[in-house]
Protein backbone atom coordinates (compact mmCIF):
# COMPACT_ATOMS: atom_id res chain seq x y z
CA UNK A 1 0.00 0.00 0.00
CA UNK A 2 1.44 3.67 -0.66
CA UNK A 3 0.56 6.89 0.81
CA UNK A 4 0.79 9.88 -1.05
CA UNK A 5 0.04 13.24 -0.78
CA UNK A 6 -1.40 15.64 -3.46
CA UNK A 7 -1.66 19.18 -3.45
CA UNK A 8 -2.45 22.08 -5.55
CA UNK A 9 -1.06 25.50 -4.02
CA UNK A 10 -0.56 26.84 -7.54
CA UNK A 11 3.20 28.12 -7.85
CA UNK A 12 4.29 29.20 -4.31
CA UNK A 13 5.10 25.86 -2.76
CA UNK A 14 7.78 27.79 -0.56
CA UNK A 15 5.10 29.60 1.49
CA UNK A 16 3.01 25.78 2.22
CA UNK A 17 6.03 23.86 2.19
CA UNK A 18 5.81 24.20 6.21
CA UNK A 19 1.93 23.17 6.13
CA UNK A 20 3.31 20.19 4.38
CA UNK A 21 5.50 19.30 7.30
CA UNK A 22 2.93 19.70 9.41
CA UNK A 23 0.35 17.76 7.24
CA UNK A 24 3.46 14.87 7.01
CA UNK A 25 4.33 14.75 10.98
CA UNK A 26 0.25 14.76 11.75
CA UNK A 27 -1.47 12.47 9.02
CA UNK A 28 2.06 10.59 7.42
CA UNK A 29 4.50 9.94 6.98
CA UNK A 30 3.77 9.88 2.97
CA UNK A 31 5.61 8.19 0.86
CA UNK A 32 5.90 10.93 -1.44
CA UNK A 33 4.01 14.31 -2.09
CA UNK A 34 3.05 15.44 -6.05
CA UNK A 35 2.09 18.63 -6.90
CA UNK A 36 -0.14 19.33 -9.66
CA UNK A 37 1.27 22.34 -11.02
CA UNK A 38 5.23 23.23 -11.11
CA UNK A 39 6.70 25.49 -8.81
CA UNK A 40 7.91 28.72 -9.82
CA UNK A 41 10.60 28.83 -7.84
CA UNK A 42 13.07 26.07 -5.99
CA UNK A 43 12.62 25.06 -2.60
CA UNK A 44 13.51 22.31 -0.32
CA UNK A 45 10.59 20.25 0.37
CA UNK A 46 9.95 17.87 4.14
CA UNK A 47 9.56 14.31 2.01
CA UNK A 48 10.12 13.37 -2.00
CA UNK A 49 7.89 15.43 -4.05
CA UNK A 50 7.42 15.13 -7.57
CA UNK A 51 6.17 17.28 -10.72
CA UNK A 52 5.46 17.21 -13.90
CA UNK A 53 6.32 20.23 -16.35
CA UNK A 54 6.45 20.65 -20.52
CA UNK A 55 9.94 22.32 -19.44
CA UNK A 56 11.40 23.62 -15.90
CA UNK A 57 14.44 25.92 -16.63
CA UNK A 58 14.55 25.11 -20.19
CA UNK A 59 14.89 21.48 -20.15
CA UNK A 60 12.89 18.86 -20.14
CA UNK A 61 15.04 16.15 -19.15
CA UNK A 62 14.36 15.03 -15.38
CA UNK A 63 16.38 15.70 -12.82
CA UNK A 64 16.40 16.88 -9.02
CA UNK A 65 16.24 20.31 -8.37
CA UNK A 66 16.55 20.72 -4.91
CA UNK A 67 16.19 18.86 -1.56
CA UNK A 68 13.05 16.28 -2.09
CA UNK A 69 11.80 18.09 -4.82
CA UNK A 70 12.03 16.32 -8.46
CA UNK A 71 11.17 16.84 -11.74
CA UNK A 72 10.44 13.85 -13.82
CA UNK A 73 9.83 16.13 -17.10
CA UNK A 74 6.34 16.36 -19.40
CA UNK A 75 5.80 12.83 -18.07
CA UNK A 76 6.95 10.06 -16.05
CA UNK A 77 5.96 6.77 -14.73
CA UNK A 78 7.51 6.71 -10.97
CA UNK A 79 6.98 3.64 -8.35
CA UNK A 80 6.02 5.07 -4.96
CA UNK A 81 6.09 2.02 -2.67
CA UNK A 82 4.33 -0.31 -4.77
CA UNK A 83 2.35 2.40 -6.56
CA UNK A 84 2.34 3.01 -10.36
CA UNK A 85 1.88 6.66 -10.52
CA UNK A 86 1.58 8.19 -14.12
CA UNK A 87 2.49 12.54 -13.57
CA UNK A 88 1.66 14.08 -16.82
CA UNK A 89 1.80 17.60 -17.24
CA UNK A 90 -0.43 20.25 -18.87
CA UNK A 91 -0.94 19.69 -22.65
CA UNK A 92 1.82 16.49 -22.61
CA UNK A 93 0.50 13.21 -23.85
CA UNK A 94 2.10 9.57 -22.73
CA UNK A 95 3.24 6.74 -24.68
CA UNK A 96 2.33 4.37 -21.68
CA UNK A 97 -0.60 1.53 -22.16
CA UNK A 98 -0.40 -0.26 -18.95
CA UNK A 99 -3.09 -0.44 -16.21
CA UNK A 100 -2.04 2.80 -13.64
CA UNK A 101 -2.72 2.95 -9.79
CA UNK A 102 -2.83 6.60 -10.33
CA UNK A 103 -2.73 9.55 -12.61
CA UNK A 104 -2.04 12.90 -11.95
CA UNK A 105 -2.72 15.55 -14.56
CA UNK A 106 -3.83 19.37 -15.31
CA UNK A 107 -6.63 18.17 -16.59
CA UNK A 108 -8.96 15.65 -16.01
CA UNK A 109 -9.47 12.20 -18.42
CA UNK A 110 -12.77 12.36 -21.31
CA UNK A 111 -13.49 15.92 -19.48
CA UNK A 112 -13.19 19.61 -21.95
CA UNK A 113 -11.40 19.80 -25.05
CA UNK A 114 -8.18 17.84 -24.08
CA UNK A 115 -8.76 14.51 -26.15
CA UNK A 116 -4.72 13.24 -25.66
CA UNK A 117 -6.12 12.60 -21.94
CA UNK A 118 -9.43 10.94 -22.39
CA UNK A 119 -7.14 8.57 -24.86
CA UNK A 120 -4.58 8.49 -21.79
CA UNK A 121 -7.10 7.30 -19.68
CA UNK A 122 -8.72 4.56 -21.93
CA UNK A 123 -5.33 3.35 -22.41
CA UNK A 124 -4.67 3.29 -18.68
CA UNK A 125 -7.36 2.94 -16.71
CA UNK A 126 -5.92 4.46 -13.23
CA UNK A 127 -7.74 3.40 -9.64
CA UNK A 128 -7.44 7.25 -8.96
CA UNK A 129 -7.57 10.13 -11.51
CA UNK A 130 -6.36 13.62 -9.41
CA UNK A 131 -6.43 16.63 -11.38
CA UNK A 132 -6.84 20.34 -10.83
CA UNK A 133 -9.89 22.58 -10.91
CA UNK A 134 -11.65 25.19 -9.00
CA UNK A 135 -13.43 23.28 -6.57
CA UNK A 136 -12.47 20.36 -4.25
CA UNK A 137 -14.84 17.24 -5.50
CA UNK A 138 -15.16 14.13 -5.34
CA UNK A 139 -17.12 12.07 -8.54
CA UNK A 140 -19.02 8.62 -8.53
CA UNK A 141 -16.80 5.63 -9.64
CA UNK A 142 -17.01 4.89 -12.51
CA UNK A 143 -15.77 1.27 -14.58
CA UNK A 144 -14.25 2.09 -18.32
CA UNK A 145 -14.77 -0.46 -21.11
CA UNK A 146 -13.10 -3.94 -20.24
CA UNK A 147 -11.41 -2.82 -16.63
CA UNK A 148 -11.91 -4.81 -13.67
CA UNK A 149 -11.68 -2.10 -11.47
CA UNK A 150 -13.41 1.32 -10.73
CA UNK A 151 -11.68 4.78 -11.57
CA UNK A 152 -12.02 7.53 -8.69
CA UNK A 153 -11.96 11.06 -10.36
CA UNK A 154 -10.99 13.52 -7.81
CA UNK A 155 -10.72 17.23 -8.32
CA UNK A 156 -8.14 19.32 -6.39
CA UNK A 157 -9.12 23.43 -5.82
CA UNK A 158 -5.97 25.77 -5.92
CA UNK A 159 -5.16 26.85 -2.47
CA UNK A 160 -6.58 30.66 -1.57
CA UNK A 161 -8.22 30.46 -5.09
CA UNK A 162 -11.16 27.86 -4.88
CA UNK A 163 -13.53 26.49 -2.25
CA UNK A 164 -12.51 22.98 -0.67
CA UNK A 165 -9.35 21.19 0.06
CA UNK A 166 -6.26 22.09 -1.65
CA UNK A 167 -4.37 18.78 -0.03
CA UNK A 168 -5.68 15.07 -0.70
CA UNK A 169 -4.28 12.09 1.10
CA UNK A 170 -4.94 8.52 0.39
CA UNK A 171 -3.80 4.96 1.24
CA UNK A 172 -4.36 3.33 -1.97
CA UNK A 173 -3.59 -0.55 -1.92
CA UNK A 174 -2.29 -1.32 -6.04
CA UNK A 175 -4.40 -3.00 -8.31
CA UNK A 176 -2.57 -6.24 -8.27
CA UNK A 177 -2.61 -6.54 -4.30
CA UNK A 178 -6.67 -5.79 -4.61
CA UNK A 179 -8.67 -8.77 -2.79
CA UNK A 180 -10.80 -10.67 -4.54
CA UNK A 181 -13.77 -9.60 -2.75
CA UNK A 182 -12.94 -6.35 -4.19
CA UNK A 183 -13.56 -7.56 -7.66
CA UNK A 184 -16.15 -10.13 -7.89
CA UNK A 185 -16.87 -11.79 -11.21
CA UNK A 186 -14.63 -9.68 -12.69
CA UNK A 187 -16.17 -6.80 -11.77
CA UNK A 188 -15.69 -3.58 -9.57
CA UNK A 189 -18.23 -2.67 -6.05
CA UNK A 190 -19.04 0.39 -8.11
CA UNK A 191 -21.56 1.25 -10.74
CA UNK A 192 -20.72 1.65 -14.17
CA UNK A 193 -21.23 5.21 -15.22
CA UNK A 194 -20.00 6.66 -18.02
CA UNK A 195 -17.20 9.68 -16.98
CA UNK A 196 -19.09 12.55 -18.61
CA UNK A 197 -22.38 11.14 -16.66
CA UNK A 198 -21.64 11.84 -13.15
CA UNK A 199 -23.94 12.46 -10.86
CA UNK A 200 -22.99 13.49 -7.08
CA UNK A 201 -23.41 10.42 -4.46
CA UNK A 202 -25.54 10.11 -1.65
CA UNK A 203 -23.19 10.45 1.02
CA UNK A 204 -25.71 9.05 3.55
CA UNK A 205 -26.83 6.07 2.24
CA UNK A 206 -25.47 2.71 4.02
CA UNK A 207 -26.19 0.92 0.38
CA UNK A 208 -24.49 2.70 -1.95
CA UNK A 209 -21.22 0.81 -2.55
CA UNK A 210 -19.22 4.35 -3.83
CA UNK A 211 -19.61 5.71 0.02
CA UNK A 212 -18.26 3.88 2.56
CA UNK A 213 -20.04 0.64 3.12
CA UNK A 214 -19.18 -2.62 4.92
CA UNK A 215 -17.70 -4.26 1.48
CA UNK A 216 -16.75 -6.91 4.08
CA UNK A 217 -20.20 -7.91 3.94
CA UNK A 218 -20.70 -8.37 0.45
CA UNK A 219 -20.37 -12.14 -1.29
CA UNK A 220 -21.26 -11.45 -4.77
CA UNK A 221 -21.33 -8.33 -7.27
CA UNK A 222 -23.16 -8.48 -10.93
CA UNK A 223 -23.35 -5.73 -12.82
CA UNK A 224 -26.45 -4.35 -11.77
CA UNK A 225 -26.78 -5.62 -8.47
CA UNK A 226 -24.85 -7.01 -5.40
CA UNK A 227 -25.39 -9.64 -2.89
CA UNK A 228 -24.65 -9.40 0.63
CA UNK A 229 -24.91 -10.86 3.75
CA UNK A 230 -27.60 -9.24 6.42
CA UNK A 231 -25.94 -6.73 8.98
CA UNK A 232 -27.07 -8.59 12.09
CA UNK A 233 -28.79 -11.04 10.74
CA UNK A 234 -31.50 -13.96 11.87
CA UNK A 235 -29.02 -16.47 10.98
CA UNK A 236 -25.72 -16.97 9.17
CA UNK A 237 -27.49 -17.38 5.54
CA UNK A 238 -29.40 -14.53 5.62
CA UNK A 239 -29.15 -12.36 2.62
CA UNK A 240 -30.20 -8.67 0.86
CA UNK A 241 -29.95 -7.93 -2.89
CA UNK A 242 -29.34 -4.57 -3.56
CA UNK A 243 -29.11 -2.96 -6.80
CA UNK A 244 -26.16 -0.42 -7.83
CA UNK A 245 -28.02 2.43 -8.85
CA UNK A 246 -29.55 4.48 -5.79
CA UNK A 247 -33.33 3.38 -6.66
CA UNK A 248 -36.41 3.13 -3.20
CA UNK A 249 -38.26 0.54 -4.56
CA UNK A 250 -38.29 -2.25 -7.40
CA UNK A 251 -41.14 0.15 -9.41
CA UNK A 252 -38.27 2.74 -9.95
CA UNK A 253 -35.19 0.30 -10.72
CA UNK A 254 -34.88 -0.36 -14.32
CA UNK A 255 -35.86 -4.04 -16.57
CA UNK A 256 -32.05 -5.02 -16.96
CA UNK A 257 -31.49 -4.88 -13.06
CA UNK A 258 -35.14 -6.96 -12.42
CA UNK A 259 -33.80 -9.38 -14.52
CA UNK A 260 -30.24 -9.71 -12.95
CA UNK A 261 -32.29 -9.71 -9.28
CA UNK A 262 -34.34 -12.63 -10.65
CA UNK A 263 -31.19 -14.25 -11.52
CA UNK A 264 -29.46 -13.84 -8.00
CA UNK A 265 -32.82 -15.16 -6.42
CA UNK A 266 -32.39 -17.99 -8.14
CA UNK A 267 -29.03 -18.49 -7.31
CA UNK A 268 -29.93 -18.09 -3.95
CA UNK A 269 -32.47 -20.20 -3.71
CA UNK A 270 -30.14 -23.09 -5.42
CA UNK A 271 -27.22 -21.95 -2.45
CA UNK A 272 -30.01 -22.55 0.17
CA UNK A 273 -31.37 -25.67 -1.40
CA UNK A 274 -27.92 -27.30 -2.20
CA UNK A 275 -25.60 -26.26 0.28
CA UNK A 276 -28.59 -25.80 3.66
CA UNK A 277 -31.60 -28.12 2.38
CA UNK A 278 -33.78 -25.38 2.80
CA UNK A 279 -35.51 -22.65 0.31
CA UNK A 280 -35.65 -18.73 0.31
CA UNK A 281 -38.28 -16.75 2.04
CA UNK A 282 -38.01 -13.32 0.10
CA UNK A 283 -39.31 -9.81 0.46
CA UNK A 284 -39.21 -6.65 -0.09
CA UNK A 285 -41.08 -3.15 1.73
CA UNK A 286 -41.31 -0.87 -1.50
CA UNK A 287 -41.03 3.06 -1.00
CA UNK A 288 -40.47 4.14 -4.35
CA UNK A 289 -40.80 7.40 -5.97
CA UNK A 290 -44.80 7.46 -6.46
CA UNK A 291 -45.13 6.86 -2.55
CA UNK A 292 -46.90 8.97 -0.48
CA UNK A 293 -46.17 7.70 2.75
CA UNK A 294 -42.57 8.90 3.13
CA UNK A 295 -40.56 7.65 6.51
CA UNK A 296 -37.63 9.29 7.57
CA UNK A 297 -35.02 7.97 5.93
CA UNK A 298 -36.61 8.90 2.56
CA UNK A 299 -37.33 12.28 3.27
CA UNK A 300 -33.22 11.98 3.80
CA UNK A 301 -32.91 10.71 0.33
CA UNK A 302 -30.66 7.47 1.95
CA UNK A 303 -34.05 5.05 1.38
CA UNK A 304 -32.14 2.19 -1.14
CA UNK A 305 -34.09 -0.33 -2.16
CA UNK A 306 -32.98 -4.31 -0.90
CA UNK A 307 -34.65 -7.84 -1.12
CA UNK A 308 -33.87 -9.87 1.73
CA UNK A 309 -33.18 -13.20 1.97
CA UNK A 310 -33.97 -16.17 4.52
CA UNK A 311 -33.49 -19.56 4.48
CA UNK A 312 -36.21 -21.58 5.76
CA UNK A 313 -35.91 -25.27 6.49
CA UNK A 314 -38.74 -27.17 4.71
CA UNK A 315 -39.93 -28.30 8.15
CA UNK A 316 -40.83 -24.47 8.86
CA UNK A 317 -42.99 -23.24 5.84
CA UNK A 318 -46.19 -24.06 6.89
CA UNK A 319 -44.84 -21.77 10.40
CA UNK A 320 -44.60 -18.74 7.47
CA UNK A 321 -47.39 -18.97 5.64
CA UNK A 322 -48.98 -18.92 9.24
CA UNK A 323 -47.25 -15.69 10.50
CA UNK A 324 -47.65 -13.70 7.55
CA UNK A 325 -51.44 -14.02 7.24
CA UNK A 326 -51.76 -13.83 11.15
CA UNK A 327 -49.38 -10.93 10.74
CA UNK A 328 -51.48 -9.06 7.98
CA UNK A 329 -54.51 -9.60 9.75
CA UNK A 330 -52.99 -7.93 12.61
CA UNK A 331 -52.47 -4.79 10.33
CA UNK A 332 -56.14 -4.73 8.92
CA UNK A 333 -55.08 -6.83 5.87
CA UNK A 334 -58.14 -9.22 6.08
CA UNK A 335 -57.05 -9.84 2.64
CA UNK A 336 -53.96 -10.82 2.73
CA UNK A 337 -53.98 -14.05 0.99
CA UNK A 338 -50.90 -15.98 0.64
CA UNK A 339 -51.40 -16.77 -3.58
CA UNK A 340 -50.63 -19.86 -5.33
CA UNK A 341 -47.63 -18.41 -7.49
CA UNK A 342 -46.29 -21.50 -9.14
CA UNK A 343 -47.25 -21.62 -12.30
CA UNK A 344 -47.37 -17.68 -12.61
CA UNK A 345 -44.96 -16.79 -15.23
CA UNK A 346 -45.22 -13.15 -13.62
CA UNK A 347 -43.31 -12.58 -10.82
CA UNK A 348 -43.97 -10.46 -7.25
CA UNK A 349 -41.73 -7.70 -8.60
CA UNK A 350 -43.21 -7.98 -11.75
CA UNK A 351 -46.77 -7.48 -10.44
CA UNK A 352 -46.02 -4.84 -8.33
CA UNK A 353 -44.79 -2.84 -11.35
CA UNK A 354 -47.26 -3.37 -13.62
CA UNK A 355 -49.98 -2.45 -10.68
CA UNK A 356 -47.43 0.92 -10.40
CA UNK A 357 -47.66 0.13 -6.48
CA UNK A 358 -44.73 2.45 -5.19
CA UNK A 359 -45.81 2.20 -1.77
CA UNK A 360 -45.98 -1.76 -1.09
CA UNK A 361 -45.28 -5.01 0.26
CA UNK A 362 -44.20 -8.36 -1.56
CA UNK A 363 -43.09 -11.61 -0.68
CA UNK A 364 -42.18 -15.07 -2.68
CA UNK A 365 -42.34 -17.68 0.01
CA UNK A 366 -40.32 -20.78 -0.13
CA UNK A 367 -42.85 -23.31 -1.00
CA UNK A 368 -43.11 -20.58 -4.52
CA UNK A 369 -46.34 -18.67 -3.20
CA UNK A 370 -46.80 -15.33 -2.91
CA UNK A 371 -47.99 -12.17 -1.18
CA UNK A 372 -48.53 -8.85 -3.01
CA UNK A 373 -50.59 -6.24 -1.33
CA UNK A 374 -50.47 -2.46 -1.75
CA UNK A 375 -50.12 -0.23 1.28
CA UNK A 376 -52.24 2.88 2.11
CA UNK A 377 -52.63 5.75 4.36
CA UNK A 378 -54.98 3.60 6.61
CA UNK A 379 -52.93 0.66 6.06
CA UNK A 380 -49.69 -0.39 5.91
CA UNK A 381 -46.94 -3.09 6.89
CA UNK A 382 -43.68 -1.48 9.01
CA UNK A 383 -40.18 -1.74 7.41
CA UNK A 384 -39.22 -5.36 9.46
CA UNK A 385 -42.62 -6.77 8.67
CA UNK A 386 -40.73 -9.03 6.78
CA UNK A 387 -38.06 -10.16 9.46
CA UNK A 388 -40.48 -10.50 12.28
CA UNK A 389 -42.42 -13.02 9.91
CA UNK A 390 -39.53 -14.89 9.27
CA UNK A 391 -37.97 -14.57 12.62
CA UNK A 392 -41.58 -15.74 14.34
CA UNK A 393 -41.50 -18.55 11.83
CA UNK A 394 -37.94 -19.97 12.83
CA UNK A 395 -38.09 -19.93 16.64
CA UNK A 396 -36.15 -16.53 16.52
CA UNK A 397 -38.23 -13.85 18.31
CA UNK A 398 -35.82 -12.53 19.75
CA UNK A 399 -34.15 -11.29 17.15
CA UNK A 400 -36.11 -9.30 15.36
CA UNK A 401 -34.01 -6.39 16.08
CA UNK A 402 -31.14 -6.48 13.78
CA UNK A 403 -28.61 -4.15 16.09
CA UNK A 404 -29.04 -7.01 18.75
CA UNK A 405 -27.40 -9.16 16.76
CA UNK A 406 -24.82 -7.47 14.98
CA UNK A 407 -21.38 -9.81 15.39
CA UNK A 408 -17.59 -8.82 15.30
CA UNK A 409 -16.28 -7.51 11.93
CA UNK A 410 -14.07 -10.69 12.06
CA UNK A 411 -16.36 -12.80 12.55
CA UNK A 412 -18.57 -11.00 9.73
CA UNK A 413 -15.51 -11.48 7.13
CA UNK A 414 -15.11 -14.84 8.06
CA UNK A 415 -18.66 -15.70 7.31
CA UNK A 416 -18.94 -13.53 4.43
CA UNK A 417 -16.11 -15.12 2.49
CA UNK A 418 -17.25 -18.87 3.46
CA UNK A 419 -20.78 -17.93 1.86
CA UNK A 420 -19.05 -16.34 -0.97
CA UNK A 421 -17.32 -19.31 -2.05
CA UNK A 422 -20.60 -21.29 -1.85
CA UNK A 423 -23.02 -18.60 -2.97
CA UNK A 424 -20.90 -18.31 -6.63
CA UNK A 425 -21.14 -21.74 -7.35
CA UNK A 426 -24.51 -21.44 -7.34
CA UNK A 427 -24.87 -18.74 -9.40
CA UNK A 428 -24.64 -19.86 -12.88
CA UNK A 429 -21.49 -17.25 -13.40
């Protein structure tokens, strides 16, 4: 793993070369510090720092030009502690095709007029993209034609010119040291967005894999959807599907991704039924768009939408068909009926979005019958409607309430990579 340092200060680096120190001694040490514009004049800098410039005092062959502080010319390839790091300076282009950790440039890849560094990129494909700007942002992910890996496009404002951070830090493990529960199937915890398409992430939500998520958790990753295992869970095989895109209910999610879900539920079911001798109990409490019964976490904007998962031992489904029309009835839903759904070529999700119900409750039990009902003002199923029918059925009341049951983080990884292992096997990938 390497840990760099990246700042943008404009030319005056003498003036923050002290902030630097302090930035080194408090957060570092760094393994190195790069600049994204050249320095106009020569200083001695607290750790190695490197530049890129067309020329610096009328050459452009690299060399050092004072304590720590290198130039490595229009463009260089340098190895910082395992770390491919491409510098490239304004206007240069690179004769380099390999896969890069990172790339540092003036201006950022498939972005404005500079077409020499939207090639760069395609050619490269870096794990971070840090370039200049006005602003300090950070863009959604994003996976480029035939990578295996997601590309983090982070903007850098000058310092005393632009609102934000003019100093990034990272740990960034290489590309060839990345776990493979980091890339799944060959593909990246990230959604694939094309780089002129961003779109700013929901910081808040505990779904979306581009903020900071248990990935430790997750056991599979298609390309519309992921699979993961329950935080706190009723048992050790308990399950949520949750699609990539930041979507409240299966009515808003679009028909590639319903198809991929109906996929993984098979799977699933095939994991449980091979590797458990049981069958999934599956659900979902839909809050999409059209709802008009908003709780608080969609007023937030961090609702995602995710199908859970339960195995239930064959022993046991009689026990759920029990509790969920004892539960409905309990909520005024004299009608809900669990439905023979075995020869219905449409499925729950399906029905709920040809109905349009954005405010909803479905559920494919494991003997294949169903519940679809539509909720209302006057009446409507909670969020864990779901998990207290399944919990009820298994023996488990008391643990309906997920944070009572939340395990170690080692223990989590542990059991996440053993289902992992089993769970794509079953998968038909």
């Amino acid at each position: 793993m390497g840990r760099i340092l990246v700042v943008n200060a404009g030319t005056e680096y003498s003036e923050v070369a002290a902030k630097v120190e302090k930035l080194n001694k408090q957060g570092g040490p760094f393994d190195a510090l790069l600049l994204l514009q050249p320095p106009s004049e020569v200083c001695a800098m607290p750790l190695p720092t490197y530049f890129a410039a067309q020329t610096f005092d009328g050459s452009e062959q690299e060399k050092t030009v004072s304590d720590n502080l290198h130039y490595v010319g229009p463009t260089a390839l340098k190895n910082i502690n395992g770390l491919s790091v491409l510098l490239l300076a304004d206007g240069a282009d690179s004769m380099h095709n390999a896969t890069t950790d990172v790339l540092v440039s003036a201006a950022p890849l498939g972005v404005g007029e500079d077409e020499k560094c939207a090639r760069l990129g395609l050619r490269v494909k870096p794990k971070y993209h840090l370039f200049a700007g006005k602003t300090f942002e950070k863009y959604r992910p994003f996976v480029l034609n035939g990578c295996s890996h997601a590309t983090r496009m982070i903007q850098i404002c000058e310092k005393g010119k632009g609102k934000g951070k003019w100093a990034f830090a990272a740990d960034i493990t290489p590309i060839s040291e990345m776990k493979e529960s980091e890339v799944a199937g060959g593909r990246m915890l990230y959604e694939s967005v094309r780089p002129r398409g961003r779109k700013r992430r929901r910081e808040e939500c505990w779904f979306c894999l581009s903020n900071k998520v248990e990935e430790h958790l997750v056991t599979f990753v298609g390309r519309n959807a992921y699979v993961a295992l329950a935080k706190g869970g009723l048992n050790g095989s308990h399950l949520v599907i949750v699609p990539v895109s930041h979507v409240t209910g299966c009515t808003d999610v679009d028909e590639e991704a319903v198809e991929e879900i109906e996929e993984m539920m098979k799977g699933i079911d095939r994991y449980y039924e091979k590797k458990l001798n049981g069958r999934g109990l599956f659900f979902e409490r839909v809050k999409g768009k059209g709802s008009e019964a908003r709780g608080t976490q969609e007023r937030r904007g961090i609702m995602h939408m995710c199908i859970q998962a339960v195995c239930i031992e064959k022993s046991k489904w009689g026990e759920v068909v029990e509790e969920m029309e004892e539960g409905g009835r309990r909520l005024g839903f004299d009608e809900m009926e669990v439905r023979d759904g075995v020869e219905k070529a449409e499925s729950c999700m399906q029905e709920v979005r040809r109905r349009g119900w954005h405010d909803s409750f479905w559920a494919r039990l494991p003997n294949g019958r169903r519940v679809v009902i539509e909720c209302t003002d006057s009446k409507s199923v909670g969020p864990i409607f779901g998990r207290v029918v399944a919990a009820r059925a298994l023996g488990m009341g008391q643990r309906v309430e997920w944070r009572d049951c939340v395990g170690t983080k080692e223990d989590e990884e542990a059991l996440a990579e053993a289902v992992a292992l089993e769970l794509r096997e079953c998968m038909g990938t």
